[in-house]
C-alpha atoms as a PDB file:
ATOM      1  CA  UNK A   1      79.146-111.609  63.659  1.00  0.00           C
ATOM      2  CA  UNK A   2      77.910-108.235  65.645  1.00  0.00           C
ATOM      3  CA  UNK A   3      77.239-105.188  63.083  1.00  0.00           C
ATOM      4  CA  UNK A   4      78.990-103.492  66.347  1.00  0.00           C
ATOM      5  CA  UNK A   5      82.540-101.663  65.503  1.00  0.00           C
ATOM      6  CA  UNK A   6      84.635-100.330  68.153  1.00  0.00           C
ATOM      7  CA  UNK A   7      87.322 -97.824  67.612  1.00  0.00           C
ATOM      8  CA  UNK A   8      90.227 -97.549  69.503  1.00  0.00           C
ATOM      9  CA  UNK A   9      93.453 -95.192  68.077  1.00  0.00           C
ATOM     10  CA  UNK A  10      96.162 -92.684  69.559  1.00  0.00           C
ATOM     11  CA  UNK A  11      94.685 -90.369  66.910  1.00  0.00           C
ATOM     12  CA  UNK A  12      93.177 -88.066  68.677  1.00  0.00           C
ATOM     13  CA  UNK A  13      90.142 -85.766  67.372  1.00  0.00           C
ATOM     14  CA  UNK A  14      92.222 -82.751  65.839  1.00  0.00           C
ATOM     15  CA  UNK A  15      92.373 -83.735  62.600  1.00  0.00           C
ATOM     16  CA  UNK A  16      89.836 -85.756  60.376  1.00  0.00           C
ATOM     17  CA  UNK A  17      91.578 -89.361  60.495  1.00  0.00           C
ATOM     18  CA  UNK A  18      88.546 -90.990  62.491  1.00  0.00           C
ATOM     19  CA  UNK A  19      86.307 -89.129  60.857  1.00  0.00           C
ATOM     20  CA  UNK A  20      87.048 -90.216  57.702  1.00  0.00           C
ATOM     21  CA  UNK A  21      87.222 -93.901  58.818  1.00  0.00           C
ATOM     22  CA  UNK A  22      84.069 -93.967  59.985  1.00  0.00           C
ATOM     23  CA  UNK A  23      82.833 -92.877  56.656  1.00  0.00           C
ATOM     24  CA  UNK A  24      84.586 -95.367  54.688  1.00  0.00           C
ATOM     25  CA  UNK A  25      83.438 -97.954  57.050  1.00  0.00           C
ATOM     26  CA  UNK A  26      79.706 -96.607  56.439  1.00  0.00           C
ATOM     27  CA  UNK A  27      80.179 -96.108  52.761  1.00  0.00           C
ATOM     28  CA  UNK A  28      80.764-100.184  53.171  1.00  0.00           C
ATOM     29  CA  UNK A  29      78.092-100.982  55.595  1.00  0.00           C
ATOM     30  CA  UNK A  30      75.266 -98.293  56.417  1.00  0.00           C
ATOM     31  CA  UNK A  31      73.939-100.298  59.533  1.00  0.00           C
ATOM     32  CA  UNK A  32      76.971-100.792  61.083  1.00  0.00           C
ATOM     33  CA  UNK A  33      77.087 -99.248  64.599  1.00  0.00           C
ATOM     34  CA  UNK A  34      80.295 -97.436  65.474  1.00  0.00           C
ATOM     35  CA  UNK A  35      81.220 -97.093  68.975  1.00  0.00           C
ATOM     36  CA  UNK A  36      84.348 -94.576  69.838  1.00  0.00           C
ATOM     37  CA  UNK A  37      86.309 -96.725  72.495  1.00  0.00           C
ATOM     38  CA  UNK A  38      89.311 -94.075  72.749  1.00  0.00           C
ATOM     39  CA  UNK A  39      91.145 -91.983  70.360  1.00  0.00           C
ATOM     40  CA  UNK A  40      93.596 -90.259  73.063  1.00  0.00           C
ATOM     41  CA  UNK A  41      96.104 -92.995  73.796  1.00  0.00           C
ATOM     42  CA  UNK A  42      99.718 -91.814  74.180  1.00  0.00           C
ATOM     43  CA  UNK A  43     101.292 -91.752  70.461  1.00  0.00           C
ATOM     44  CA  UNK A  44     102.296 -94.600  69.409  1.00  0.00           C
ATOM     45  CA  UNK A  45     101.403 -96.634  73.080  1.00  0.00           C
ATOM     46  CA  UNK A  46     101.428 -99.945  72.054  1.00  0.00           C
ATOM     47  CA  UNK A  47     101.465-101.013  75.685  1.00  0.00           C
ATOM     48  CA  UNK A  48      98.245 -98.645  76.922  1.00  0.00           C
ATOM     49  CA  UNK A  49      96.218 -99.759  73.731  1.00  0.00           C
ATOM     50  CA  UNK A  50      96.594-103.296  74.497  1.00  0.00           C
ATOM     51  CA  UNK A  51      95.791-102.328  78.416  1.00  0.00           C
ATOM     52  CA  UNK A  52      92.647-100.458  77.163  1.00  0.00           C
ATOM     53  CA  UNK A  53      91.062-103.587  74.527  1.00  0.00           C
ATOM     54  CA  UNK A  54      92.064-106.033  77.156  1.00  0.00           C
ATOM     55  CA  UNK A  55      89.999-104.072  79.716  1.00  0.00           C
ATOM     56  CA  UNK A  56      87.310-103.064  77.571  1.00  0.00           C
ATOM     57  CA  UNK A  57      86.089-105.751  74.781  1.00  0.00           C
ATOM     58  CA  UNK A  58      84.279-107.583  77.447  1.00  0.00           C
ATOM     59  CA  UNK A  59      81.164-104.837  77.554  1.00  0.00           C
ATOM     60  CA  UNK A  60      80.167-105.270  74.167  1.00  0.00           C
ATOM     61  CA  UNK A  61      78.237-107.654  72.574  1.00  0.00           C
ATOM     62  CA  UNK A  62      79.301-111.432  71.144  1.00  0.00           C
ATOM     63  CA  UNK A  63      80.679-110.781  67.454  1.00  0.00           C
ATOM     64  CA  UNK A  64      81.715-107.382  68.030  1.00  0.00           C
ATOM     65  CA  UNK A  65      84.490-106.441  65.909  1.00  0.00           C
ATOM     66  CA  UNK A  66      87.522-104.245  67.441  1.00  0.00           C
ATOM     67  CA  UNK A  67      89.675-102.224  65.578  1.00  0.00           C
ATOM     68  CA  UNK A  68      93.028-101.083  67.124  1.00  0.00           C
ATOM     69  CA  UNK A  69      94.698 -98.266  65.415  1.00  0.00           C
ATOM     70  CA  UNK A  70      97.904 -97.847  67.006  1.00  0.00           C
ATOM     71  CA  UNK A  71     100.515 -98.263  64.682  1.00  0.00           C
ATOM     72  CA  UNK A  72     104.135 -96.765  64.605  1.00  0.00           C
ATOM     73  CA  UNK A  73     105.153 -99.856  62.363  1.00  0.00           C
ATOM     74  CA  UNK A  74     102.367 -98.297  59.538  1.00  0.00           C
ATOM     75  CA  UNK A  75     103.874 -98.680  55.943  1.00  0.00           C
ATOM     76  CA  UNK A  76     106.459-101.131  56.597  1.00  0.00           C
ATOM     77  CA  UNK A  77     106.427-104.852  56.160  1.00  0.00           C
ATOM     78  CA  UNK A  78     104.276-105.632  59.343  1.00  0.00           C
ATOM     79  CA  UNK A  79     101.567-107.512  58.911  1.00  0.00           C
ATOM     80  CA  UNK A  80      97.936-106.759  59.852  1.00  0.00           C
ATOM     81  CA  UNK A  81      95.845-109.272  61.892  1.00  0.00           C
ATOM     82  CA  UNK A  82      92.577-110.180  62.146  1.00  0.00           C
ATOM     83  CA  UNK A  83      92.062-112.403  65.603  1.00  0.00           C
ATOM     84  CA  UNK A  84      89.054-113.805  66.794  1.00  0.00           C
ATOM     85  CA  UNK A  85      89.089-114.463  70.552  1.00  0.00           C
ATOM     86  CA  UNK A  86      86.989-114.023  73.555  1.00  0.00           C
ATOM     87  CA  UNK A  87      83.916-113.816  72.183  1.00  0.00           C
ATOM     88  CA  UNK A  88      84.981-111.115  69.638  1.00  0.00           C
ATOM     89  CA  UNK A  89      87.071-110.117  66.884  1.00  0.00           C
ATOM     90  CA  UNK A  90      89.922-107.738  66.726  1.00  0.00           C
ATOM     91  CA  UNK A  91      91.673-106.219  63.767  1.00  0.00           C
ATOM     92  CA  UNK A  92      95.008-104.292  64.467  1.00  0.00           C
ATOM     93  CA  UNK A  93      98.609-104.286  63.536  1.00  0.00           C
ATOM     94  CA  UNK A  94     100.644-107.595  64.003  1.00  0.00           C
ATOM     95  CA  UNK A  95     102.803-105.368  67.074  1.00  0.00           C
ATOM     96  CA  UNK A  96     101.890-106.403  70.237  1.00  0.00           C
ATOM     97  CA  UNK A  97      98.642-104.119  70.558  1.00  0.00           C
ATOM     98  CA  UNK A  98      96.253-107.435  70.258  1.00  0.00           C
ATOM     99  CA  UNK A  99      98.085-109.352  73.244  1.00  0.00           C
ATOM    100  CA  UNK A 100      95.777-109.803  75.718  1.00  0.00           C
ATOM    101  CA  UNK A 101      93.548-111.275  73.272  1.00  0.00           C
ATOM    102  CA  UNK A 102      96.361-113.385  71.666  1.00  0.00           C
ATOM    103  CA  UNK A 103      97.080-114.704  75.143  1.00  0.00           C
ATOM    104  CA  UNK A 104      93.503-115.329  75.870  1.00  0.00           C
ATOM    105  CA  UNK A 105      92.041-118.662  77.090  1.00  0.00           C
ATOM    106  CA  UNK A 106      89.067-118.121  74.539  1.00  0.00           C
ATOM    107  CA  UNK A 107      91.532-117.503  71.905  1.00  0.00           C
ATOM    108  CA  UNK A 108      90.195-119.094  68.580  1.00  0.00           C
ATOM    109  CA  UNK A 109      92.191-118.247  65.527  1.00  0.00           C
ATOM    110  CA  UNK A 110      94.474-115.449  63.948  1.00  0.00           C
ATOM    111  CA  UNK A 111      94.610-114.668  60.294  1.00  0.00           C
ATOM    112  CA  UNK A 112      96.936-112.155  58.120  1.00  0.00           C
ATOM    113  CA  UNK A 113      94.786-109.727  56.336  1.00  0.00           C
ATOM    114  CA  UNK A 114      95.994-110.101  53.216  1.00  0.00           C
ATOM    115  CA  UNK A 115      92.360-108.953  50.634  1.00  0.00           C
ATOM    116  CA  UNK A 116      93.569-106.309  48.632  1.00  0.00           C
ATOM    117  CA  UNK A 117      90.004-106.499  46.899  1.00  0.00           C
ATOM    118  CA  UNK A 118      88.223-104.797  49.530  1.00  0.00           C
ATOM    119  CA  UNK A 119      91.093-102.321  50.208  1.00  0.00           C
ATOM    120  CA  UNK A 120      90.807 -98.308  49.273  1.00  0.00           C
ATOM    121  CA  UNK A 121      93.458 -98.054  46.924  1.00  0.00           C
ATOM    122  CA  UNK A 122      95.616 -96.714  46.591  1.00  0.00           C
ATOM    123  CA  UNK A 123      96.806 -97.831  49.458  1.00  0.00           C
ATOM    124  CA  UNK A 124      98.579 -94.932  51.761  1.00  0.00           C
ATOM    125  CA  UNK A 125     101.502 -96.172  53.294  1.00  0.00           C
ATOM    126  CA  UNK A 126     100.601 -93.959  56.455  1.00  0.00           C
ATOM    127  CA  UNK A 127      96.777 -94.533  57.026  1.00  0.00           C
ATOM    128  CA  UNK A 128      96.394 -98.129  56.914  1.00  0.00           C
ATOM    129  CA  UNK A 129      93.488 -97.922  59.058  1.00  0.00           C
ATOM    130  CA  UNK A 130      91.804 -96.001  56.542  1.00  0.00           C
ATOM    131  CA  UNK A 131      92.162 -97.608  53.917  1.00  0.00           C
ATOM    132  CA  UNK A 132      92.556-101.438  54.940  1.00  0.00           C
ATOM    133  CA  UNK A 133      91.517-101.831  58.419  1.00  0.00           C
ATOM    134  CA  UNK A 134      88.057 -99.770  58.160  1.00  0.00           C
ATOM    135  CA  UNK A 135      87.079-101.088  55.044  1.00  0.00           C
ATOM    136  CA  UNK A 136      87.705-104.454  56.250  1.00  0.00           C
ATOM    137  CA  UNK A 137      85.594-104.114  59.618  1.00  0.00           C
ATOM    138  CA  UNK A 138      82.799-102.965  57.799  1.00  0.00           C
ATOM    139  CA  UNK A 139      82.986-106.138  55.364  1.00  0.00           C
ATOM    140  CA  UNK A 140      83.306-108.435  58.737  1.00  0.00           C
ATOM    141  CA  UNK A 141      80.246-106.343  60.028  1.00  0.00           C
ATOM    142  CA  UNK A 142      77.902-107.025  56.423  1.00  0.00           C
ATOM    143  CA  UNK A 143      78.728-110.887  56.886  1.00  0.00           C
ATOM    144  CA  UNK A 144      82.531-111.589  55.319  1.00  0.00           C
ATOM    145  CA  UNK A 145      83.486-114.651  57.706  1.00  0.00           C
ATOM    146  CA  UNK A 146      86.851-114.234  59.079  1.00  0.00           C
ATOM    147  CA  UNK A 147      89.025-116.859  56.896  1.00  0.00           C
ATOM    148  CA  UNK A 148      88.230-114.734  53.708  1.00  0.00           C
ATOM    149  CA  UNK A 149      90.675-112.030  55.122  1.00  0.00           C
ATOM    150  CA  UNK A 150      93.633-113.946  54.143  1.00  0.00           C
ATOM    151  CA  UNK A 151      96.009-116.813  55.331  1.00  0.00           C
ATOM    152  CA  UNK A 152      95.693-118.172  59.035  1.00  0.00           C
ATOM    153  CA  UNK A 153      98.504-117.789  61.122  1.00  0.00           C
ATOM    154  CA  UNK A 154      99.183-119.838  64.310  1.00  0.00           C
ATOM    155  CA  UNK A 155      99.261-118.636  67.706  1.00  0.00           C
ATOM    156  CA  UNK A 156     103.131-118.602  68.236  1.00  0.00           C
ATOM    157  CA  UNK A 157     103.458-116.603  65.082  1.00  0.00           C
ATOM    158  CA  UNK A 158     101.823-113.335  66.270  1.00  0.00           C
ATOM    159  CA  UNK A 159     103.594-110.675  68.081  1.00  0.00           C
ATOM    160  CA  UNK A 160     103.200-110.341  71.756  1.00  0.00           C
ATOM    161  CA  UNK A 161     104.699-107.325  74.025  1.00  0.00           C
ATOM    162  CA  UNK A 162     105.236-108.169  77.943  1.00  0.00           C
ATOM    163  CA  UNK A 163     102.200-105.803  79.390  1.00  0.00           C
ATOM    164  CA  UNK A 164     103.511-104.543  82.460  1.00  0.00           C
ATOM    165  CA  UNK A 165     102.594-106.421  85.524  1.00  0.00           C
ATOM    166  CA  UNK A 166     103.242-105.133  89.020  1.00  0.00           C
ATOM    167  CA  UNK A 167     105.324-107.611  91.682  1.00  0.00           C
ATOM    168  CA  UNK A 168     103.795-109.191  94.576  1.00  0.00           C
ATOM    169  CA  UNK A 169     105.983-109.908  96.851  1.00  0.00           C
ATOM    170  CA  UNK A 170     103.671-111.669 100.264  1.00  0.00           C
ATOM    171  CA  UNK A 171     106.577-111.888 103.048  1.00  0.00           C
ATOM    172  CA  UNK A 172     107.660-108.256 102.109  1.00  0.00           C
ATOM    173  CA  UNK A 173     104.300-107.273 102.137  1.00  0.00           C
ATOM    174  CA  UNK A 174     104.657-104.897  99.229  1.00  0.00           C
ATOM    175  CA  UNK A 175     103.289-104.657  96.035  1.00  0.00           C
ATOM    176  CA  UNK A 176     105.852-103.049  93.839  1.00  0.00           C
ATOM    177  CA  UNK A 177     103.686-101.632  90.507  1.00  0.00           C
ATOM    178  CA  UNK A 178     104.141 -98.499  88.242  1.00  0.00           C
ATOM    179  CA  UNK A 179     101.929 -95.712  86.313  1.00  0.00           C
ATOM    180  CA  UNK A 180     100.162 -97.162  82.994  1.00  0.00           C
ATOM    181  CA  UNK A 181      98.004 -94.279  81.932  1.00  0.00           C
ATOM    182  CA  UNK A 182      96.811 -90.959  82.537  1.00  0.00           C
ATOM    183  CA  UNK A 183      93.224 -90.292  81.993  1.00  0.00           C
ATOM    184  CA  UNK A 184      90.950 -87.327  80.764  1.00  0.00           C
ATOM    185  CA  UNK A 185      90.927 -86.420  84.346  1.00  0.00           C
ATOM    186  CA  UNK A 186      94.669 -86.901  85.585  1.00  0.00           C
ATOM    187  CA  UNK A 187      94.365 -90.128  87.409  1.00  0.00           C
ATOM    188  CA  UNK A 188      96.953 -92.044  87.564  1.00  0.00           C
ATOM    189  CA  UNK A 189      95.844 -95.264  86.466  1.00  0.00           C
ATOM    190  CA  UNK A 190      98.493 -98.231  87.401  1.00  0.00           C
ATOM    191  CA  UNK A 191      98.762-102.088  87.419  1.00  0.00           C
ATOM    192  CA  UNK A 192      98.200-102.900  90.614  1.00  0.00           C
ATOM    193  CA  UNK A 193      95.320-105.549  90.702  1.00  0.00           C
ATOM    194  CA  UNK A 194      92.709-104.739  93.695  1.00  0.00           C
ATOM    195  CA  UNK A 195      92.632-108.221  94.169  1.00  0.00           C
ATOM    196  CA  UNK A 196      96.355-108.599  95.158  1.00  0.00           C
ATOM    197  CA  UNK A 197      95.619-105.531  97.240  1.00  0.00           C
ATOM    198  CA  UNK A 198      93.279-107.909  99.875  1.00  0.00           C
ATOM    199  CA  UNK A 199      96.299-110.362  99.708  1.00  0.00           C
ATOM    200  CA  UNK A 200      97.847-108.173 102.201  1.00  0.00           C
ATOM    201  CA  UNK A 201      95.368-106.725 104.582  1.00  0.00           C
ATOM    202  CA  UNK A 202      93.382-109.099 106.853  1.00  0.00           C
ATOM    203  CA  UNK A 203      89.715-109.257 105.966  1.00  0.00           C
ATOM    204  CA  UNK A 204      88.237-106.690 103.062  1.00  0.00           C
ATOM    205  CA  UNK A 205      89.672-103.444 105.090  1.00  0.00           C
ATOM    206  CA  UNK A 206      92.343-101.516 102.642  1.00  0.00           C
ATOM    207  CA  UNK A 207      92.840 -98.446 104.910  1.00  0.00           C
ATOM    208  CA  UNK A 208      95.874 -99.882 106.411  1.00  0.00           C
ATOM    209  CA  UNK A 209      97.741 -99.725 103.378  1.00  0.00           C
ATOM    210  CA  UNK A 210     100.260 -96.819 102.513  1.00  0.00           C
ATOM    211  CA  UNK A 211     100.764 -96.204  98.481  1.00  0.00           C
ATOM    212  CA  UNK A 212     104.233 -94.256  98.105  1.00  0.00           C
ATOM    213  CA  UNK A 213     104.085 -92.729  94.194  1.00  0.00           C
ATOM    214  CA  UNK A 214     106.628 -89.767  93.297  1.00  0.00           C
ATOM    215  CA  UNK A 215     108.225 -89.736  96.824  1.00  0.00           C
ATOM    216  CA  UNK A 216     104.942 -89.090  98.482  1.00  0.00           C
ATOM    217  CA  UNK A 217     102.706 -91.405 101.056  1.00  0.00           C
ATOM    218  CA  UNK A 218      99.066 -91.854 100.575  1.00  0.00           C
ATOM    219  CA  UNK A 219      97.663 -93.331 103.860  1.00  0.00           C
ATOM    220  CA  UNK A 220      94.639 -95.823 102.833  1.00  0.00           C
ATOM    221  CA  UNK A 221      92.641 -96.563  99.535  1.00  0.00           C
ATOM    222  CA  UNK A 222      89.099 -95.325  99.386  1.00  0.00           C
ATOM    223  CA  UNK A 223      85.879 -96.327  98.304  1.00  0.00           C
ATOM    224  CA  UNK A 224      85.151 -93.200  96.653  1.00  0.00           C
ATOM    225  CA  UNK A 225      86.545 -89.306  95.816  1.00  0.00           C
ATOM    226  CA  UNK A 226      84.601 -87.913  98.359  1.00  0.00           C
ATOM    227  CA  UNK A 227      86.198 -88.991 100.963  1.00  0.00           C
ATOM    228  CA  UNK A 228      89.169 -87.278 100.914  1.00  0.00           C
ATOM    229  CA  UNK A 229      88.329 -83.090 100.809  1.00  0.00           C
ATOM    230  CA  UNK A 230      88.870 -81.576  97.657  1.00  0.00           C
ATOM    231  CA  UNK A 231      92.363 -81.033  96.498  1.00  0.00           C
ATOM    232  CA  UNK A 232      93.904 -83.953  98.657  1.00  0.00           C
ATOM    233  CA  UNK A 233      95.338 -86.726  96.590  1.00  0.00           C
ATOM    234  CA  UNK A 234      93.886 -90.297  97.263  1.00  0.00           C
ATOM    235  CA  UNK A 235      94.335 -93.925  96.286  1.00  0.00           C
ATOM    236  CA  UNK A 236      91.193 -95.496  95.200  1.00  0.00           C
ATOM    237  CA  UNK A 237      90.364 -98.666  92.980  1.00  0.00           C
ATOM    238  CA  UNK A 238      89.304 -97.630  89.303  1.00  0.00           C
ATOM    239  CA  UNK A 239      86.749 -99.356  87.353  1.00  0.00           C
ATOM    240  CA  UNK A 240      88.823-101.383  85.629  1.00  0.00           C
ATOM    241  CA  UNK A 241      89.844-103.099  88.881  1.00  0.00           C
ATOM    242  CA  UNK A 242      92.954-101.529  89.373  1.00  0.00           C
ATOM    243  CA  UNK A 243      94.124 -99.098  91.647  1.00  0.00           C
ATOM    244  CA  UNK A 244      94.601 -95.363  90.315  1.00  0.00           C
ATOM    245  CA  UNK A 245      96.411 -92.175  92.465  1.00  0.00           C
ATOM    246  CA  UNK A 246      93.450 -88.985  92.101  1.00  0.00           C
ATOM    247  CA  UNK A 247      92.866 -85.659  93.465  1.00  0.00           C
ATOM    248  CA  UNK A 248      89.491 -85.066  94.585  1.00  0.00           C
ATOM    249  CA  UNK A 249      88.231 -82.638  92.156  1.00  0.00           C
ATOM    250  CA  UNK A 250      91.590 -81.922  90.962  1.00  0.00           C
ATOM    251  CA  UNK A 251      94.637 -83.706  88.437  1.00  0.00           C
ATOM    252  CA  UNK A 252      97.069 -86.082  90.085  1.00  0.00           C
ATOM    253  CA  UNK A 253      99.208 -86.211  87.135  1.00  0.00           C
ATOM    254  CA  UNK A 254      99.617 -82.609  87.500  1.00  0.00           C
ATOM    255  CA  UNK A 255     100.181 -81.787  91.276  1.00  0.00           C
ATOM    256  CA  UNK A 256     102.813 -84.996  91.297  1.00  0.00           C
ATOM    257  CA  UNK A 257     104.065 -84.166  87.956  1.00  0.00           C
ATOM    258  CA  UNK A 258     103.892 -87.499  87.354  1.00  0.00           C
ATOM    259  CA  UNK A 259     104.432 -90.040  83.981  1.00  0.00           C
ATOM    260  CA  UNK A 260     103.730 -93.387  82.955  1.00  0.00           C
ATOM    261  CA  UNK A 261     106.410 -95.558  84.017  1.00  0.00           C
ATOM    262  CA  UNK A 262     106.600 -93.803  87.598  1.00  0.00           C
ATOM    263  CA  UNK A 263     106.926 -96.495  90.296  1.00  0.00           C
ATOM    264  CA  UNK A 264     104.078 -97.192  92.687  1.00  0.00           C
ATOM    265  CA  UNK A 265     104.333 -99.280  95.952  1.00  0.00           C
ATOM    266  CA  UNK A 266     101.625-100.476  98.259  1.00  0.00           C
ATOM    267  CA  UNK A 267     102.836-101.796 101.434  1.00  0.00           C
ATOM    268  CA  UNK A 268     100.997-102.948 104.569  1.00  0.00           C
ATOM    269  CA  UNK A 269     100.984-102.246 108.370  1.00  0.00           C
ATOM    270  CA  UNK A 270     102.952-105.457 108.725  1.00  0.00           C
ATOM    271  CA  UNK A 271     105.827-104.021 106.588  1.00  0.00           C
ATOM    272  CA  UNK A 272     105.676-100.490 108.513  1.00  0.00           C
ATOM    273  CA  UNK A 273     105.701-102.570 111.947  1.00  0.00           C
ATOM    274  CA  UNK A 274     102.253-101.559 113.132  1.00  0.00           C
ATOM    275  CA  UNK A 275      99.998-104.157 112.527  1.00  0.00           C
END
């Protein structure tokens, strides 16, 4: 088990929540190291927060220990899970946020954290990650093994949400996908897989390929901002390995006034009839 803690919550850095569970996680475990994954996801974005971990844990040590804050179920009778998977363990509500880990080939084991003797207490019934979650990472981090959290659950037990996943469709030659996320910079960050993206060119050349998002054409997908002048929007692939719509030097979301759950399609010259 890593002393490493990751952080990941749609709290935000207006008001002292984080703060404060960093210091209870301290208070348990001074060495821990606390790493701020994101605290902007959309409130209550189940969906984007299990997007972000599943994109993210794999950057961090073996034995890290993830904590998922994004919780609109806080204070009812939803559990809270501890899963170890993929090389790593993730604490979060039982909702759907822990997915891509629960549907992980290196999935190991899931257990309902259920130790009310490490707990702050009183418990609030809206900061859970306060006063459960945090003090239970940082117990995990000084060397609590993961079957003293509580009961184990099996794997068709936990909650699972469908993450969206764009359609591939080969003989259309379209790629039918939609917006995800909006980042600190106003990409446009969908689920369209780069690698589906070669299935329809010939070779490793992507400028053939028109992107349509908000009623607007984007001819080709770039290899990086510059090469589209400033101001022009552009279709390049993100380092997460997806593509995202961007602006050079400028906010896609805002010139396309666009949302999450806008659709995005990539077709090829073979579908416009030029190829």
């Amino acid at each position: 088990m890593s002393n490493i803690i990751t952080l990941t919550t749609d709290f935000g850095l207006q008001d002292e929540y984080v703060g404060v569970m960093k210091g209870v996680i301290l208070s348990r475990s001074p060495t821990a190291v606390i790493v701020d994954l994101c605290h902007f996801i959309a409130r209550q974005d189940i969906c984007q927060a299990a997007m972000l971990i599943g994109s993210a844990y794999r950057y961090f040590p073996k034995g890290t220990i993830h904590v998922v804050v994004v919780d609109p179920g806080v204070g009812s009778e939803r559990r809270l899970l501890l899963v170890s998977a993929a090389n790593g363990f993730f604490l979060g509500p039982d909702n759907g946020a822990l997915t891509p880990l629960i549907k992980h080939a290196g999935f190991e084991a899931a257990y309902q954290i259920d130790c009310p003797e490490h707990y702050i207490t009183p418990v609030s019934s809206t900061f859970h990650g306060r006063d459960i979650l945090a003090p239970v990472a940082a117990q995990l981090a000084g060397g609590m093994g993961p079957e003293e959290v509580g009961p184990r659950l099996r794997r068709d037990e936990l909650t699972t949400i469908r993450v969206a996943g764009a359609e591939v469709s080969q003989d259309q030659h379209k790629i039918t996908g939609e917006i995800v996320a909006i980042d600190y910079f106003g990409n446009l960050l969908t689920n369209v897989p780069e690698k589906e993206l070669y299935g329809l060119v010939h070779g490793n050349d992507l400028s053939g390929l028109e992107v349509m998002v908000r009623n607007i054409t984007i001819y080709g997908i770039q290899k990086a901002y510059t090469q589209e002048d400033p101001g022009n929007l552009l279709a390049i692939i993100g380092s997460r390995g997806f593509m995202e719509i961007a602006v050079n030097q400028g906010n896609a979301a805002t010139n396309l006034d666009a949302e999450t759950g806008d659709k995005v399609v990539v077709t090829s010259d073979a579908r416009s009839g030029r190829l």
